[in-house]
Every structure is written in structure tokens, then in C-alpha cells.
N, C-alpha and C. Protein backbone atom coordinates (compact mmCIF):
# COMPACT_ATOMS: atom_id res chain seq x y z
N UNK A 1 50.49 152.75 165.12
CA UNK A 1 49.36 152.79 165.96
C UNK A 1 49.06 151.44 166.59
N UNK A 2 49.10 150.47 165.69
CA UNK A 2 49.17 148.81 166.32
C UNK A 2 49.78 148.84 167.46
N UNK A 3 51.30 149.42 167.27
CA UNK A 3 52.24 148.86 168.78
C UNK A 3 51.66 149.91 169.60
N UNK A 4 51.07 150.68 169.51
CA UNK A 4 50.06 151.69 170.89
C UNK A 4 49.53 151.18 171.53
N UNK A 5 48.49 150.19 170.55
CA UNK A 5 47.42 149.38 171.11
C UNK A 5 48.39 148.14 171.88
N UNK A 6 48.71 147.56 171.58
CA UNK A 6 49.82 146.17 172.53
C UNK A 6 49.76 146.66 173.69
N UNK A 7 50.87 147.51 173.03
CA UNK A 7 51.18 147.93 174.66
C UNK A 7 50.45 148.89 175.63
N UNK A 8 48.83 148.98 175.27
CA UNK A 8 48.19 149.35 176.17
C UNK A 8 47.41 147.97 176.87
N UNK A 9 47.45 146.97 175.82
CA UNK A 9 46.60 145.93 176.47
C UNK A 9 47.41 145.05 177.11
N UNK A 10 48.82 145.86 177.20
CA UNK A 10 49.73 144.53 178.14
C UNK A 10 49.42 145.01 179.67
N UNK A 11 49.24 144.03 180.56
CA UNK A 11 49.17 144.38 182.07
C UNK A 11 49.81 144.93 182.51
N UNK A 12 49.85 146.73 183.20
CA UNK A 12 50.78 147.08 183.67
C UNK A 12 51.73 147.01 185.29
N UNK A 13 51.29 146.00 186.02
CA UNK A 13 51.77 144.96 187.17
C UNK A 13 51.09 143.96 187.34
N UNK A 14 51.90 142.73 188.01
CA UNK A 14 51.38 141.95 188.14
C UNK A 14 50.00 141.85 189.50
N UNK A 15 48.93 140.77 189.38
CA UNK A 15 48.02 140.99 190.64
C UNK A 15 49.05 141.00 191.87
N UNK A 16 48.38 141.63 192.88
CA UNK A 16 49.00 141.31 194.36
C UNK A 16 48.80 140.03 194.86
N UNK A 17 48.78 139.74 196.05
CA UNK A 17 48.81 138.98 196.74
C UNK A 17 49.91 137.77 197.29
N UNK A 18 49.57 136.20 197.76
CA UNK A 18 50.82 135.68 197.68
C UNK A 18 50.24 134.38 197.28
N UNK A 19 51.64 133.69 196.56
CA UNK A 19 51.41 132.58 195.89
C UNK A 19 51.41 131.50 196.64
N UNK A 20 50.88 129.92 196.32
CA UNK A 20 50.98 128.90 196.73
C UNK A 20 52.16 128.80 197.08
N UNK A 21 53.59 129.01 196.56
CA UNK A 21 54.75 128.26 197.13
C UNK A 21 55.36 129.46 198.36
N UNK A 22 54.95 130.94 198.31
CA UNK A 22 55.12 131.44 199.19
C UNK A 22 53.83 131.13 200.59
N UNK A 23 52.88 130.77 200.29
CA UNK A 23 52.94 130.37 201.58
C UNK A 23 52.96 129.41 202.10
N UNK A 24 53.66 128.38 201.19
CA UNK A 24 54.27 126.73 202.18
C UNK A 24 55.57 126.96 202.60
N UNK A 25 55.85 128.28 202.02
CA UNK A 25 57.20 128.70 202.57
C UNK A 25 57.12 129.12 204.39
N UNK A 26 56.01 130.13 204.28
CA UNK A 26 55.96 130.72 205.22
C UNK A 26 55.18 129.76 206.23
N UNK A 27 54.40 128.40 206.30
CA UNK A 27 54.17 127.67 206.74
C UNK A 27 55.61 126.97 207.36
N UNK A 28 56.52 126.55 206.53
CA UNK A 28 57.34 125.93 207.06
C UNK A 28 58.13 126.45 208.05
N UNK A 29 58.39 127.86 207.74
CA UNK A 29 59.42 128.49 208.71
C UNK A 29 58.47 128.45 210.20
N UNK A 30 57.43 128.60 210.26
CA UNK A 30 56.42 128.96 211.66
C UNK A 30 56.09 127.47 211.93
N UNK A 31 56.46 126.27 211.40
CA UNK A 31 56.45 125.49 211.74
C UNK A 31 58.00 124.67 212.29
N UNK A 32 59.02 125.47 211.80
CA UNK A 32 60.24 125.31 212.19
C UNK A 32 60.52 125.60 213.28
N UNK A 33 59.50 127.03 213.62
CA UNK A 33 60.22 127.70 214.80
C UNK A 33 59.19 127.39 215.82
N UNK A 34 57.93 126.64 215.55
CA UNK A 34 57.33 126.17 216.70
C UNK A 34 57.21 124.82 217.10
N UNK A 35 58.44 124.21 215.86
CA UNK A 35 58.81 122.62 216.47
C UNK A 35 60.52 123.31 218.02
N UNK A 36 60.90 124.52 217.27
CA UNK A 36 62.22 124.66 218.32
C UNK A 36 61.72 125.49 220.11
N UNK A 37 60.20 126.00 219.74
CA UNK A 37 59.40 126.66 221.31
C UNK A 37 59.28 125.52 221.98
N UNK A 38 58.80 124.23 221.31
CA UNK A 38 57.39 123.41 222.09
C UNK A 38 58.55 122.93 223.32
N UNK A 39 60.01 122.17 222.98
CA UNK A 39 60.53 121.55 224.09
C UNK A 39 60.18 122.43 225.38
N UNK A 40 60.63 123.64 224.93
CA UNK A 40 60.54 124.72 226.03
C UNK A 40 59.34 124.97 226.87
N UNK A 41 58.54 124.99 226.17
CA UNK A 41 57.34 125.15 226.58
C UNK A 41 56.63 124.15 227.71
N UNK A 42 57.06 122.96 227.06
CA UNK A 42 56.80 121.52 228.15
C UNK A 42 58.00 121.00 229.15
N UNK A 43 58.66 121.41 229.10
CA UNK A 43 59.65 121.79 230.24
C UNK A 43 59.28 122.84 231.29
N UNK A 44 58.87 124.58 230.78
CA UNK A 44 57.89 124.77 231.77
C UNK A 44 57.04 124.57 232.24
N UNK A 45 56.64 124.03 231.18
CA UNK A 45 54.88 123.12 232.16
C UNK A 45 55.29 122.30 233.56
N UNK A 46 55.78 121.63 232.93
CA UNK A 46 56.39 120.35 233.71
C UNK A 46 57.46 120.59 235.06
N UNK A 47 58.20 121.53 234.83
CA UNK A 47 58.90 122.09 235.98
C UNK A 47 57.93 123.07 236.89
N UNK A 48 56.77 123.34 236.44
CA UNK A 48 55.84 124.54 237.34
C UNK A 48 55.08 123.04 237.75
N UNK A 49 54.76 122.18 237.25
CA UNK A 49 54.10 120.97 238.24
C UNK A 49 54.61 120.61 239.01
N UNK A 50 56.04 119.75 238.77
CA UNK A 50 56.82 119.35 240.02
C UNK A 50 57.07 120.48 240.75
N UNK A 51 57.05 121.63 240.66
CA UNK A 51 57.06 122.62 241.93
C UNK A 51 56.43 122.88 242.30
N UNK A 52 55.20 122.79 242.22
CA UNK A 52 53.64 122.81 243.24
C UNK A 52 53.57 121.40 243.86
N UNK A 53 54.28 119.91 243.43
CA UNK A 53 54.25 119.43 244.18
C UNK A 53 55.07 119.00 244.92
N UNK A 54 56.21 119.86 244.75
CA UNK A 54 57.34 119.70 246.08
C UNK A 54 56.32 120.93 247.00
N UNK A 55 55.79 121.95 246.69
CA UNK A 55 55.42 122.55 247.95
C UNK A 55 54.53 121.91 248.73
N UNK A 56 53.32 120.92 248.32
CA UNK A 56 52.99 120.48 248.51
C UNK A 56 53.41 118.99 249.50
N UNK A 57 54.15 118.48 248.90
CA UNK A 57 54.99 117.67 249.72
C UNK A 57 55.20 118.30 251.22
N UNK A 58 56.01 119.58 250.74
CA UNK A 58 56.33 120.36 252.27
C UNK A 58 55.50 120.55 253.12
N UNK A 59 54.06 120.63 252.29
CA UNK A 59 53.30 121.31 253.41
C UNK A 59 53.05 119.69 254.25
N UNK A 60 52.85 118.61 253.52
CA UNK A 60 53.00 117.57 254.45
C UNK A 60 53.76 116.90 255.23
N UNK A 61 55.18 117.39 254.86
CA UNK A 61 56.25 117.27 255.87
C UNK A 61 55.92 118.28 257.10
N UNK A 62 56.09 119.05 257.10
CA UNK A 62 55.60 119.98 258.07
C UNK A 62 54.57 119.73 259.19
N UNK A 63 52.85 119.20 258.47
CA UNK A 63 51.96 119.07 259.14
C UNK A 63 52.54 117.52 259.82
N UNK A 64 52.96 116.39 259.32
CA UNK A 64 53.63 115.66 259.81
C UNK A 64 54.51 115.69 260.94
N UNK A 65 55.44 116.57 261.29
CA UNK A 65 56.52 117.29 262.34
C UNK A 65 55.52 117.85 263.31
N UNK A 66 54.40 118.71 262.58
CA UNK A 66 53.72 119.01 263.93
C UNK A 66 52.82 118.15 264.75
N UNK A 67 52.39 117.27 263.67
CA UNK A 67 51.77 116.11 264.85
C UNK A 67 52.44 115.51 265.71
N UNK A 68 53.69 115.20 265.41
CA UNK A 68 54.88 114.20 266.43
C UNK A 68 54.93 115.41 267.50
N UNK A 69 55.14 116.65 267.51
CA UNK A 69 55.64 117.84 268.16
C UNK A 69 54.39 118.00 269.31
N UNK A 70 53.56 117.58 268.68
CA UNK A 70 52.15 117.91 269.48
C UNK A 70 51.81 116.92 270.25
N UNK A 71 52.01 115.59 269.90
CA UNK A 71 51.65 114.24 270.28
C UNK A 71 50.61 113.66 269.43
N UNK A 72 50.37 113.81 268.48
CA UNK A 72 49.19 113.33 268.08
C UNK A 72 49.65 112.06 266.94
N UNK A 73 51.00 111.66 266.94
CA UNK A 73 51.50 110.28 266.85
C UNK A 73 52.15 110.23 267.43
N UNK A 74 52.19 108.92 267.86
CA UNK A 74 52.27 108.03 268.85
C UNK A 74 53.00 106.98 268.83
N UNK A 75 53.79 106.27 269.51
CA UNK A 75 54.31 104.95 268.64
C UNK A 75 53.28 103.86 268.94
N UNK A 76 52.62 103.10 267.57
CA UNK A 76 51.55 102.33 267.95
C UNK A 76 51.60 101.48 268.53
N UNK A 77 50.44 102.07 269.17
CA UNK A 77 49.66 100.57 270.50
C UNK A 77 48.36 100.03 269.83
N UNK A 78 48.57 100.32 268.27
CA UNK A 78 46.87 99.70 268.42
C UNK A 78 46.06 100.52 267.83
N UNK A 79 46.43 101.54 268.54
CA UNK A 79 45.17 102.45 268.35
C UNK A 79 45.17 104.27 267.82
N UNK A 80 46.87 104.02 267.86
CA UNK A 80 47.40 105.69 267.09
C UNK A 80 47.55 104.85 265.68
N UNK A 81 47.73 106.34 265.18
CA UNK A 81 47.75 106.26 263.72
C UNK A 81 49.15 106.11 263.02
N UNK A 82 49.28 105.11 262.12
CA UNK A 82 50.31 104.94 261.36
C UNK A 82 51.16 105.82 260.83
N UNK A 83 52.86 105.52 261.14
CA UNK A 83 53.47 106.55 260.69
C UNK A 83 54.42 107.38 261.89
N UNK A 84 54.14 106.52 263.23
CA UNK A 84 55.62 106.60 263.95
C UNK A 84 56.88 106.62 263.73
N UNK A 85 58.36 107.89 263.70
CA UNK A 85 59.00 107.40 263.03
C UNK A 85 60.16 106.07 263.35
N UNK A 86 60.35 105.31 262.28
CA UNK A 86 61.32 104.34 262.74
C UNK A 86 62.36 104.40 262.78
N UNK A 87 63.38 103.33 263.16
CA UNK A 87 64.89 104.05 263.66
C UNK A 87 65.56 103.48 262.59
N UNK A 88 65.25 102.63 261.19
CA UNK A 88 66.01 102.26 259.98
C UNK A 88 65.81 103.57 258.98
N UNK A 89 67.31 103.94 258.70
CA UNK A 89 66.98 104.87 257.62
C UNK A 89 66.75 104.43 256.25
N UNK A 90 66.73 102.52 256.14
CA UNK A 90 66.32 102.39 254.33
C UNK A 90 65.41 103.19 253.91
N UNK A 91 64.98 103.00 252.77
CA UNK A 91 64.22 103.69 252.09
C UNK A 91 62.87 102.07 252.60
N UNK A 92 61.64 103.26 252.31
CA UNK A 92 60.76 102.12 252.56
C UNK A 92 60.32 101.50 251.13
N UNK A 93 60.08 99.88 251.46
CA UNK A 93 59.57 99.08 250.60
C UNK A 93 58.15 98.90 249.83
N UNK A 94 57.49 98.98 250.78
CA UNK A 94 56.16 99.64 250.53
C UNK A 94 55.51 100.48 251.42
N UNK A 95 54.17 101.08 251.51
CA UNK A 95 53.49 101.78 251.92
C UNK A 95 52.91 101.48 253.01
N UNK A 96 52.71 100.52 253.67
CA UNK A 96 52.66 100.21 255.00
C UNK A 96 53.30 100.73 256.09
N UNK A 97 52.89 101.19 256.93
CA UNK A 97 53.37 101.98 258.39
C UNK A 97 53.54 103.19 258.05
N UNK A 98 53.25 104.11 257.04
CA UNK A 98 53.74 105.11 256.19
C UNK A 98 52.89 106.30 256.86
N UNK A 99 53.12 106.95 257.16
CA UNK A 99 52.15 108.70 257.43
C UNK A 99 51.19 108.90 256.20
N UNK A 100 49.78 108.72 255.83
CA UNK A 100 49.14 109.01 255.06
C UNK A 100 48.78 110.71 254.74
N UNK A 101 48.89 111.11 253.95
CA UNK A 101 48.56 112.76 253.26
C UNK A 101 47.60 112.58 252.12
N UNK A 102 46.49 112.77 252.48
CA UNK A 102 45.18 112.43 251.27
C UNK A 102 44.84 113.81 250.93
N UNK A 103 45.09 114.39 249.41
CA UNK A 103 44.81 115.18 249.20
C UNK A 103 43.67 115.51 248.07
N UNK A 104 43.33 114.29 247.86
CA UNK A 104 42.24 114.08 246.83
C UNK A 104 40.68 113.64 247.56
N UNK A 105 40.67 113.63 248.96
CA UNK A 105 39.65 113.25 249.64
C UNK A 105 39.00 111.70 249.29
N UNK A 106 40.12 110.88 248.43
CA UNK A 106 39.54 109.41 247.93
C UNK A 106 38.94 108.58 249.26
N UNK A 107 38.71 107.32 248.48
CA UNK A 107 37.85 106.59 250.11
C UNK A 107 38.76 105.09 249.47
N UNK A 108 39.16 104.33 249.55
CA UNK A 108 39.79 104.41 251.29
C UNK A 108 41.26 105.95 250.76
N UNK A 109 41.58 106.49 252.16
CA UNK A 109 42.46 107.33 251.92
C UNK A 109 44.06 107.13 250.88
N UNK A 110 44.87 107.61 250.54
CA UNK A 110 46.10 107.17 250.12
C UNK A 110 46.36 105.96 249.55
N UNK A 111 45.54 105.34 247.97
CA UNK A 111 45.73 104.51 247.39
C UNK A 111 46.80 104.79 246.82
N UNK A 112 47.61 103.33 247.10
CA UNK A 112 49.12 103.42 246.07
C UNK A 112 48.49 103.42 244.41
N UNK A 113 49.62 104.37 244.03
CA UNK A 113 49.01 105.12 242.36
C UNK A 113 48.60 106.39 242.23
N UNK A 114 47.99 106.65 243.45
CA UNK A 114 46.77 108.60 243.04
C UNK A 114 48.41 109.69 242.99
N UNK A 115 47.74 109.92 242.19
CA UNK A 115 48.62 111.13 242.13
C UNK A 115 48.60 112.56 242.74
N UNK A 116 47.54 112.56 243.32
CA UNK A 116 47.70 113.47 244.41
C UNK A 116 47.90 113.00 245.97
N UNK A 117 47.61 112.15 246.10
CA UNK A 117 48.55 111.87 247.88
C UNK A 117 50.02 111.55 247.73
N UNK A 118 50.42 111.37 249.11
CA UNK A 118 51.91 111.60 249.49
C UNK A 118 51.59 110.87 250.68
N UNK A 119 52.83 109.80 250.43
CA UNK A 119 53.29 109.25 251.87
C UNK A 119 54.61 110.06 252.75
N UNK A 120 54.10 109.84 254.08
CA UNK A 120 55.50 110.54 255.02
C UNK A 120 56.27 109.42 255.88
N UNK A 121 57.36 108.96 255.52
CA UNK A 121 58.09 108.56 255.99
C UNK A 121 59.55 109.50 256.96
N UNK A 122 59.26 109.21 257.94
CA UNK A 122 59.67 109.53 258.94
C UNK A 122 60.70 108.45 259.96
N UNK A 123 62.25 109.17 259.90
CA UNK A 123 63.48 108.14 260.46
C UNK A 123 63.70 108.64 261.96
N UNK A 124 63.95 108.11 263.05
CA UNK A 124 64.29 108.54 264.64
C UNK A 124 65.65 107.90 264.75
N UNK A 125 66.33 109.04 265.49
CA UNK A 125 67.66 108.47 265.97
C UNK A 125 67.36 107.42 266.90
N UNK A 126 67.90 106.80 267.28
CA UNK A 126 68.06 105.54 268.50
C UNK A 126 68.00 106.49 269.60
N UNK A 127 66.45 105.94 270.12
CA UNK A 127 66.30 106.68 271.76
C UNK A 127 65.82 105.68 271.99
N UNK A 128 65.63 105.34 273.54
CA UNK A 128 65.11 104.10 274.17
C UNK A 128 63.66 104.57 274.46
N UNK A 129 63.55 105.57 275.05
CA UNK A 129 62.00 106.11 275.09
C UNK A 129 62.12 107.91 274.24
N UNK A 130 61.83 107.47 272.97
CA UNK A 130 61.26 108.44 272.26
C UNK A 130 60.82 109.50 272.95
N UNK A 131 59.53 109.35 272.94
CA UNK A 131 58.21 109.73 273.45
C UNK A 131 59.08 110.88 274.89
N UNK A 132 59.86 110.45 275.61
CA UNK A 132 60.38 111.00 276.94
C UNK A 132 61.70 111.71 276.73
N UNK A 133 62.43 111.68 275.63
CA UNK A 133 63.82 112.07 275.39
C UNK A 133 63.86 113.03 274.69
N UNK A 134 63.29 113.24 273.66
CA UNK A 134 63.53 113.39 272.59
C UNK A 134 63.90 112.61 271.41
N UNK A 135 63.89 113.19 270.16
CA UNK A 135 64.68 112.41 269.24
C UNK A 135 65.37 113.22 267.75
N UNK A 136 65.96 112.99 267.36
CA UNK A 136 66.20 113.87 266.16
C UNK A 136 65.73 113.03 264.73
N UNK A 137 64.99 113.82 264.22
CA UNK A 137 63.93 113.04 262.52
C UNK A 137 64.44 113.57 261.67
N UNK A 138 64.57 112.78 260.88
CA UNK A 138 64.24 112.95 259.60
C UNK A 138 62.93 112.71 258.66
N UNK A 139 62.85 113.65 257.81
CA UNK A 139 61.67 113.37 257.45
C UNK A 139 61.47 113.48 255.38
N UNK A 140 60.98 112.07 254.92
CA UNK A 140 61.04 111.89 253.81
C UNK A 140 59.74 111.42 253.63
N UNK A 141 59.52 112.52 252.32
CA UNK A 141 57.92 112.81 252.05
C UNK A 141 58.06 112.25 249.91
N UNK A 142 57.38 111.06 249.57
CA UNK A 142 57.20 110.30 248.83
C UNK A 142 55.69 110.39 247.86
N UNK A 143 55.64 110.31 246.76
CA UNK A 143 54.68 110.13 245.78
C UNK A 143 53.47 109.10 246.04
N UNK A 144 52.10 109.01 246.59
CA UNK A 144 51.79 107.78 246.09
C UNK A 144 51.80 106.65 245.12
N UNK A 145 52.12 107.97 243.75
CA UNK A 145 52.14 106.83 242.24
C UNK A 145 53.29 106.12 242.48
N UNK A 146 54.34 106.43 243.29
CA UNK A 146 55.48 105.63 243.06
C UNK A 146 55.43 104.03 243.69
N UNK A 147 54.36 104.12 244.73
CA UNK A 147 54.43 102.53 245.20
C UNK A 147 53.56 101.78 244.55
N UNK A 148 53.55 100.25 243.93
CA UNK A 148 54.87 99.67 244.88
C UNK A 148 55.95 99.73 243.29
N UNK A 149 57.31 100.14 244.23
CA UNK A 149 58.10 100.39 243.28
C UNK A 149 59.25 100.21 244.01
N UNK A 150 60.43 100.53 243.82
CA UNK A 150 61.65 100.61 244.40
C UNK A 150 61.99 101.92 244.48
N UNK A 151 62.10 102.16 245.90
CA UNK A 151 62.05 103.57 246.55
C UNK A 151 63.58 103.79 247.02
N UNK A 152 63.91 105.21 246.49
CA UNK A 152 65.27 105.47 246.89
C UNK A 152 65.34 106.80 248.05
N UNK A 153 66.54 106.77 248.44
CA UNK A 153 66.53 107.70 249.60
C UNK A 153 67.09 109.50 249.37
N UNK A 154 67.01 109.13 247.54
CA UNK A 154 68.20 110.64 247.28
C UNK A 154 67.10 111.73 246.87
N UNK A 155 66.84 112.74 247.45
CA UNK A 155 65.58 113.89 247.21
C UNK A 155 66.40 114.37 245.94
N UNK A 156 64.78 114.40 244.96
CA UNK A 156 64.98 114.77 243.53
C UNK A 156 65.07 116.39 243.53
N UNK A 157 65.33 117.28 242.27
CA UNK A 157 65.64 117.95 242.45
C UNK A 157 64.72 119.12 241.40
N UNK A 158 63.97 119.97 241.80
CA UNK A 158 63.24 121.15 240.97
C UNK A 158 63.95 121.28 239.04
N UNK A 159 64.80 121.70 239.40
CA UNK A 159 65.15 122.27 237.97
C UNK A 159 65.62 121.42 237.16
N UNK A 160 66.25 120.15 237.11
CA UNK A 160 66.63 119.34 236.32
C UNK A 160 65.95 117.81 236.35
N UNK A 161 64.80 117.84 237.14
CA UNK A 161 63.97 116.50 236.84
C UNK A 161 62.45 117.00 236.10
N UNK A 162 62.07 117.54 235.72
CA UNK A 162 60.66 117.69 235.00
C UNK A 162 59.57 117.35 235.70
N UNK A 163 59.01 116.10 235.18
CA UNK A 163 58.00 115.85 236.05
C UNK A 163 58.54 114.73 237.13
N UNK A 164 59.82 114.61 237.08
CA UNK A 164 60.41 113.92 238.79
C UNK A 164 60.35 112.29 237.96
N UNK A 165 60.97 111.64 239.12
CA UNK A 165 60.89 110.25 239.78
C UNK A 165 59.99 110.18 240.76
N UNK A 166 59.04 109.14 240.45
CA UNK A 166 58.41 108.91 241.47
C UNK A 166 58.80 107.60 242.14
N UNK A 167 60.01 107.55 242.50
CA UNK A 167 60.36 106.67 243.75
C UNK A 167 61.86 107.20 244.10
N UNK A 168 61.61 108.94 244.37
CA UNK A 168 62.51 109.30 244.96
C UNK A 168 61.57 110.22 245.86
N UNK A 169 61.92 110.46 246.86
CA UNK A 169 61.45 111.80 247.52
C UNK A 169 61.11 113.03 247.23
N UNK A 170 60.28 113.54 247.39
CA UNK A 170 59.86 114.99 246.73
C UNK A 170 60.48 116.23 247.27
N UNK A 171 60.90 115.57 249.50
CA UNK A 171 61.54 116.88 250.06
C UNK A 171 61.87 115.91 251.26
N UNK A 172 63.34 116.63 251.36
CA UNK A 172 63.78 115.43 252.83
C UNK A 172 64.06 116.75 253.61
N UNK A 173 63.74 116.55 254.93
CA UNK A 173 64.08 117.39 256.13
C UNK A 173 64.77 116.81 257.32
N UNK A 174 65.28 117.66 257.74
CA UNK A 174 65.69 117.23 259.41
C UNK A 174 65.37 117.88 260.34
N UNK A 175 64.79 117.61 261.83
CA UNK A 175 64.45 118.49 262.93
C UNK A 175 64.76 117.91 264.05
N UNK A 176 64.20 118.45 264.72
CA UNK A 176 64.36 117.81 266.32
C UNK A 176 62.94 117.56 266.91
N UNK A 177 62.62 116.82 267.53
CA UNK A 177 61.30 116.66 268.23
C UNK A 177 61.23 116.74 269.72
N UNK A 178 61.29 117.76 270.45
CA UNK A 178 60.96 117.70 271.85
C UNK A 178 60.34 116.50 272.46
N UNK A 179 60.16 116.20 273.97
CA UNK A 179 59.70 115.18 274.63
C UNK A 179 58.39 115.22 274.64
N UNK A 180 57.51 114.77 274.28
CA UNK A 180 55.76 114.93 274.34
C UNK A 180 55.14 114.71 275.30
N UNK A 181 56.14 113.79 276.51
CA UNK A 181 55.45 113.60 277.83
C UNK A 181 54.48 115.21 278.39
N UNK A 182 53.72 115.21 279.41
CA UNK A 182 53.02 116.35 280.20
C UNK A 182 54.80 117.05 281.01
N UNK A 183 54.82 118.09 280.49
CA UNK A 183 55.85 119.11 280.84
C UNK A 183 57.02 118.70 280.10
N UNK A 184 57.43 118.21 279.26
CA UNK A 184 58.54 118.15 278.61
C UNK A 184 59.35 119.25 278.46
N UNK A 185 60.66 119.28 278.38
CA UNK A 185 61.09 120.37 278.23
C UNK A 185 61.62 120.99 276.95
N UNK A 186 62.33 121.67 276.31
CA UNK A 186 62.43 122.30 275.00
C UNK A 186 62.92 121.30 273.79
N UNK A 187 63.13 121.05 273.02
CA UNK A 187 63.70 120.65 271.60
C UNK A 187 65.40 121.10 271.81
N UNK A 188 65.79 122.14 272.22
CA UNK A 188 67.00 122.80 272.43
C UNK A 188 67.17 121.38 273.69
N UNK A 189 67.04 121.55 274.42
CA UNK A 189 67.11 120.92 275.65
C UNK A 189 67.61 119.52 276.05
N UNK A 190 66.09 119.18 275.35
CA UNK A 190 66.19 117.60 274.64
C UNK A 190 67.87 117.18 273.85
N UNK A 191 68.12 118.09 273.43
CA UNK A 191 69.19 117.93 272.46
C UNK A 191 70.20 118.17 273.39
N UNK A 192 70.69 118.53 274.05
CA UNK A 192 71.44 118.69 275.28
C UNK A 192 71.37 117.78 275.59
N UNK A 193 70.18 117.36 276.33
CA UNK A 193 69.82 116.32 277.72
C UNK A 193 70.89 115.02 277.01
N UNK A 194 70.64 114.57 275.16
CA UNK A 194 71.17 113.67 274.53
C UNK A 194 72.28 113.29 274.19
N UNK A 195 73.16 114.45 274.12
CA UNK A 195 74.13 115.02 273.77
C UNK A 195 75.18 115.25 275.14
N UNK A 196 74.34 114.69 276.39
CA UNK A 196 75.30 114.38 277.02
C UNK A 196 75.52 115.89 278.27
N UNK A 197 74.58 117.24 277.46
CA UNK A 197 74.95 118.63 278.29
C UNK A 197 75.62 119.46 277.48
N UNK A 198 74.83 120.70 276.92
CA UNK A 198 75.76 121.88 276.43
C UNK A 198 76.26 123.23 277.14
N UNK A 199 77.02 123.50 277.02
CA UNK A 199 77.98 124.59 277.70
C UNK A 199 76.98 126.26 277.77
């Protein structure tokens, strides 16, 4: 009758639940596998930034092209606004003569450093009168944070720079710029007229 009693007062399972070393276990593994997400994770971050600000860039390359297209730069006399393009294709040294893009509404506009403006640098083939010929541009659209820095001429690239170089270009283009004189004739034209006459 003794061994009845024992073995009724022995526990017949153990409590549930989970122990201290099971869950530094299970700590470690969810900490294993969210040290192997995070690269990933900040790589997309970082690649969805630099691609809002290459579009961004574009949209100031663009609005840039249409001012030259329109006339509303000028090569300065004084009194147009900086950012005529020039006929050296270096890369520029600093931010001076540069096309300003203020997108942060700061005062004074386009301080070298903000990270939201963009300078437009803008290259012209060799024409004697621009303004009357035509010209063919290039157009290289730059970081403010990057000046003053040493600026290169090779456009960086979406998927394998992260958050970029900022003293490379964000987006390089090429176009043509029609004659801005009163009646100029086409961009097609212009390019003809330069070119000597197309068939």
C-alpha cells in the first residue's frame, strides 16, 4: 500500500511552459536572423533615397534645358542669371557660375552642403554666337553637399552606389538647344545649319 501512495504523490508531467535556456536560445536565433535582414534592409532604404534624388536631379536638368530653350538664360551681361553653359567640359571646381536648384526654399538660395539643392552645370559645343546658332549641351546636374570638394565628370549609378558620391553627378544628359534669337528656327535645323546641311 506504501508504494500506492509514492507513486501517487509522484508528479505525473512535468509543468509546461519554457525554460530560461530555451528562450536565450530562441533569442539568439531571431537575433541571428535579424543581424542577416538589417544589411538588406538599409540598402533599400538607401537605394529608394538615391532614387528620389536622381529624379529629382532630372527634374532640374530638365527645368534647366527649358530655360536655355526659352531664353530665360542668357550668357551673362550682368544682369541674367548664373549658369550659362560653358564650352570646358572639366568638371567644375566650385559652385560659382553654376545653375542654382533650391529645393529647400533656404535664404541665401543653394548653400554649398544642403542636402536638398542641386547645382546644374551645363557644357556648349564651340559656337561663336550661341544665342543665334544653336548649340549642342550637355547637361550635368550635381549635389550641393558635395562642394567644395573634388568634382568628377562620371554619372553615378542607382543600383550599386547606395546613398551615392557626392562629387559625382546625379544625371548627365545631352540635347540640342535651338537659336533663341526672335524667329529662330528648329533644334533639328540648327543642327543642320552646324553640321554644315542635311540631306
Amino acid at each position: 500500500m506504501s508504494k500506492h501512495r509514492q507513486k501517487q504523490n509522484l508528479p505525473q508531467s512535468r509543468d509546461g511552459g519554457y525554460t530560461i535556456i530555451e528562450s536565450l536560445v530562441a533569442m539568439i536565433v531571431v537575433s541571428v536572423l535579424m543581424i542577416a535582414i538589417a544589411p538588406v534592409m538599409a540598402f533599400s532604404v538607401a537605394t529608394r533615397v538615391q532614387a528620389r534624388r536622381i529624379e529629382l536631379a532630372t527634374q532640374a536638368a530638365r527645368t534647366y534645358i527649358d530655360a536655355l530653350r526659352t531664353g530665360a538664360i542668357r550668357p551673362n551681361d550682368g544682369t541674367s542669371p548664373a549658369g550659362f553653359p560653358v564650352e570646358s567640359s572639366a568638371a567644375p571646381t566650385s559652385s560659382t557660375g553654376l545653375y542654382c536648384v533650391d529645393l529647400d526654399g533656404g535664404t541665401p538660395p543653394c548653400i554649398d552642403g544642403s542636402k536638398k539643392d542641386f547645382y546644374v552645370q551645363g557644357v556648349r559645343s564651340t559656337t561663336a554666337k550661341p544665342t543665334e546658332t544653336g548649340y549642342s549641351l550637355t547637361v550635368r546636374v550635381y549635389r550641393a553637399d558635395g562642394f567644395p570638394g573634388t568634382m568628377t565628370k562620371t554619372q553615378q549609378s542607382v543600383a550599386n552606389s547606395a546613398l551615392g558620391n557626392p562629387q559625382a553627378p546625379l544625371v548627365v544628359m545631352q540635347t540640342e538647344i535651338p537659336p533663341t534669337r526672335q524667329g529662330g528656327s528648329s533644334a533639328y535645323r540648327s543642327l543642320c545649319t552646324r553640321l554644315g546641311g542635311c540631306q
